[in-house]
Protein backbone atom coordinates (compact mmCIF):
# COMPACT_ATOMS: atom_id res chain seq x y z
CA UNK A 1 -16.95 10.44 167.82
CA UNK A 2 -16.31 14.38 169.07
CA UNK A 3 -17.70 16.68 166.44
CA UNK A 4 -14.74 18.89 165.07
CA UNK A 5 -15.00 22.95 165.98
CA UNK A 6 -13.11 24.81 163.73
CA UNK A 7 -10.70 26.82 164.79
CA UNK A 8 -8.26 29.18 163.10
CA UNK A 9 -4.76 30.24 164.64
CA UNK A 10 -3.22 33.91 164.76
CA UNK A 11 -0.44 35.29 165.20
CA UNK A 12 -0.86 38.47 166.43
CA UNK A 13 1.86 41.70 167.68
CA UNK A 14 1.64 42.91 171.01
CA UNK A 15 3.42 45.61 172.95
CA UNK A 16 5.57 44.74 175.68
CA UNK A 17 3.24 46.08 178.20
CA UNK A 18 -0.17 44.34 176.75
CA UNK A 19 2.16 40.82 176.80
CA UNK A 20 3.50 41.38 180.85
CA UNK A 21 -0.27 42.43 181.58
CA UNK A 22 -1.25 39.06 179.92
CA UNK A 23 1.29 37.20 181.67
CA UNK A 24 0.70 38.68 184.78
CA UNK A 25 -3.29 37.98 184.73
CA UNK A 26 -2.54 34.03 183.42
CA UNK A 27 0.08 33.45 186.53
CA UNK A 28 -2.88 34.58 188.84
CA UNK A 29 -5.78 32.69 187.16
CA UNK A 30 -4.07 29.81 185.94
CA UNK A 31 -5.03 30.49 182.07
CA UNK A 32 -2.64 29.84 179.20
CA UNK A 33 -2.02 33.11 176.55
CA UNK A 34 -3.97 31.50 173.78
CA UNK A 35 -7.35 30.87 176.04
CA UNK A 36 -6.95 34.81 177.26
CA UNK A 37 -6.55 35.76 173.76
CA UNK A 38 -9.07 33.41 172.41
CA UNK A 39 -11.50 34.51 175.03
CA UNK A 40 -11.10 38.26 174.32
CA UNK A 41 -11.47 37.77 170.30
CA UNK A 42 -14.81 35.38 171.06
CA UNK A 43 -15.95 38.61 172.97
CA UNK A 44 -14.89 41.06 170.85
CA UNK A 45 -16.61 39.80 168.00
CA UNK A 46 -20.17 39.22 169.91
CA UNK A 47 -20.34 43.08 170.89
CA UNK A 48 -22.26 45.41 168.17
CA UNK A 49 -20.74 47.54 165.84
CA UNK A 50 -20.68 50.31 168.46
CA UNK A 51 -19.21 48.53 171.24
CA UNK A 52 -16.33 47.43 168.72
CA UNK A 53 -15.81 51.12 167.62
CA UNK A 54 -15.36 52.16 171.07
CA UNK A 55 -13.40 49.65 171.92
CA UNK A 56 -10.73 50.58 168.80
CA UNK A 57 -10.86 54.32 169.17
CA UNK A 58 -12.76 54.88 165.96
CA UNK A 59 -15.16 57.94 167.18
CA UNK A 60 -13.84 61.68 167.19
CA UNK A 61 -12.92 63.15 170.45
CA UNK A 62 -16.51 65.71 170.21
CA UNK A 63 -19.43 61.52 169.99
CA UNK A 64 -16.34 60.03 172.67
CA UNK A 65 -18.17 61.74 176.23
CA UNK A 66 -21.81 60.25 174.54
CA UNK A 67 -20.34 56.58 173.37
CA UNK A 68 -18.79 56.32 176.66
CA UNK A 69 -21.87 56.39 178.15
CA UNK A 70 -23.38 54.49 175.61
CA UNK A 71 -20.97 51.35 175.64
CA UNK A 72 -20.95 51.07 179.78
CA UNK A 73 -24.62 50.71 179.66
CA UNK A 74 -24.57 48.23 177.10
CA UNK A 75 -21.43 46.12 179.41
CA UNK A 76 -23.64 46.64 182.52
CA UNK A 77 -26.67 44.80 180.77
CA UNK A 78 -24.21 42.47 179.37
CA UNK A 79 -22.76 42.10 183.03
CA UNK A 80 -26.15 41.47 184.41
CA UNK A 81 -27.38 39.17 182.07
CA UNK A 82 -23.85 36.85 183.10
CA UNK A 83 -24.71 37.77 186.66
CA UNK A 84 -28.14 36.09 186.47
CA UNK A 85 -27.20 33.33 184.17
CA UNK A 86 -24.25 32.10 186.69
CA UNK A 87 -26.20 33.10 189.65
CA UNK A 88 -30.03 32.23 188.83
CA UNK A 89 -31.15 32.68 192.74
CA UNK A 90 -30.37 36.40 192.74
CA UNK A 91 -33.46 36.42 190.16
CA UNK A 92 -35.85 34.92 193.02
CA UNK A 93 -33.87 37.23 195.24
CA UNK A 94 -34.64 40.46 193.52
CA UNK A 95 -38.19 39.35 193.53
CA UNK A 96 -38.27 38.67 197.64
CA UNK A 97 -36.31 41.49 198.18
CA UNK A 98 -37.99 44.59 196.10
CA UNK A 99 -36.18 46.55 192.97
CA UNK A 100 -33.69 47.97 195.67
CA UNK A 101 -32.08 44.79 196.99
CA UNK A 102 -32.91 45.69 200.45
CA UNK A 103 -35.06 43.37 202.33
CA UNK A 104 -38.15 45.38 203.53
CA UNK A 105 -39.23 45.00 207.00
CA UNK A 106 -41.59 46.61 208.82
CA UNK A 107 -40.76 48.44 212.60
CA UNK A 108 -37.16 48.97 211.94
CA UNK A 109 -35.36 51.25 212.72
CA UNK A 110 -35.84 54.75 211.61
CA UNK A 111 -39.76 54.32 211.44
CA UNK A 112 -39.79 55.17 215.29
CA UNK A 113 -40.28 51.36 215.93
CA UNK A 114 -44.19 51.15 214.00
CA UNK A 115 -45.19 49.42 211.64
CA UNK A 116 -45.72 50.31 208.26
CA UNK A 117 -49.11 50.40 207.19
């Protein structure tokens, strides 16, 4: 026997514009309205108190320039840490390739064709 995951339903009020974007996103990736919806309230409600703040509009116009900053550094760690969970060998990637992501190799060009020491 499946266990049983709780789940409550909405019903929620959209602007025209917010439902076409929707609808236009779904044709292209084959998701219904509900799993978009479901998916962005499931992420909305993992993000800290300040990501959820920005993400309403509930900071004055004089913290907005700092937050900004603030919540796309906390989305590019949260990017990253997706990145490496879905895509493990960039990890043993990094590692070959340095803290650049450039594969270091000695005599080439632009070092007048010697070798590193």
């Amino acid at each position: 026997m499946m266990p049983v995951v709780s789940r409550i339903v909405l019903k929620i009020n959209v602007t025209p514009a917010a439902k076409q974007a929707v609808e236009k996103w779904k044709g292209l990736h084959g998701m219904s309205e509900f799993a978009v919806a479901s998916r962005v309230y499931e992420w909305f409600g993992e993000q800290d108190d300040e990501v959820q703040r920005a993400i309403l509009g509930l900071f004055g116009p004089r913290l907005k320039p700092d937050v900004a900053k603030d919540v796309l550094d906390k989305l590019a760690g949260w990017v990253e840490s997706l990145k490496h969970q879905a895509f493990p060998q960039l990890d043993t990637a990094a590692a070959r390739d340095g803290p650049s992501g450039k594969i270091h190799r000695r005599g080439t060009a632009g070092s007048g064709g010697k070798a590193a020491p």
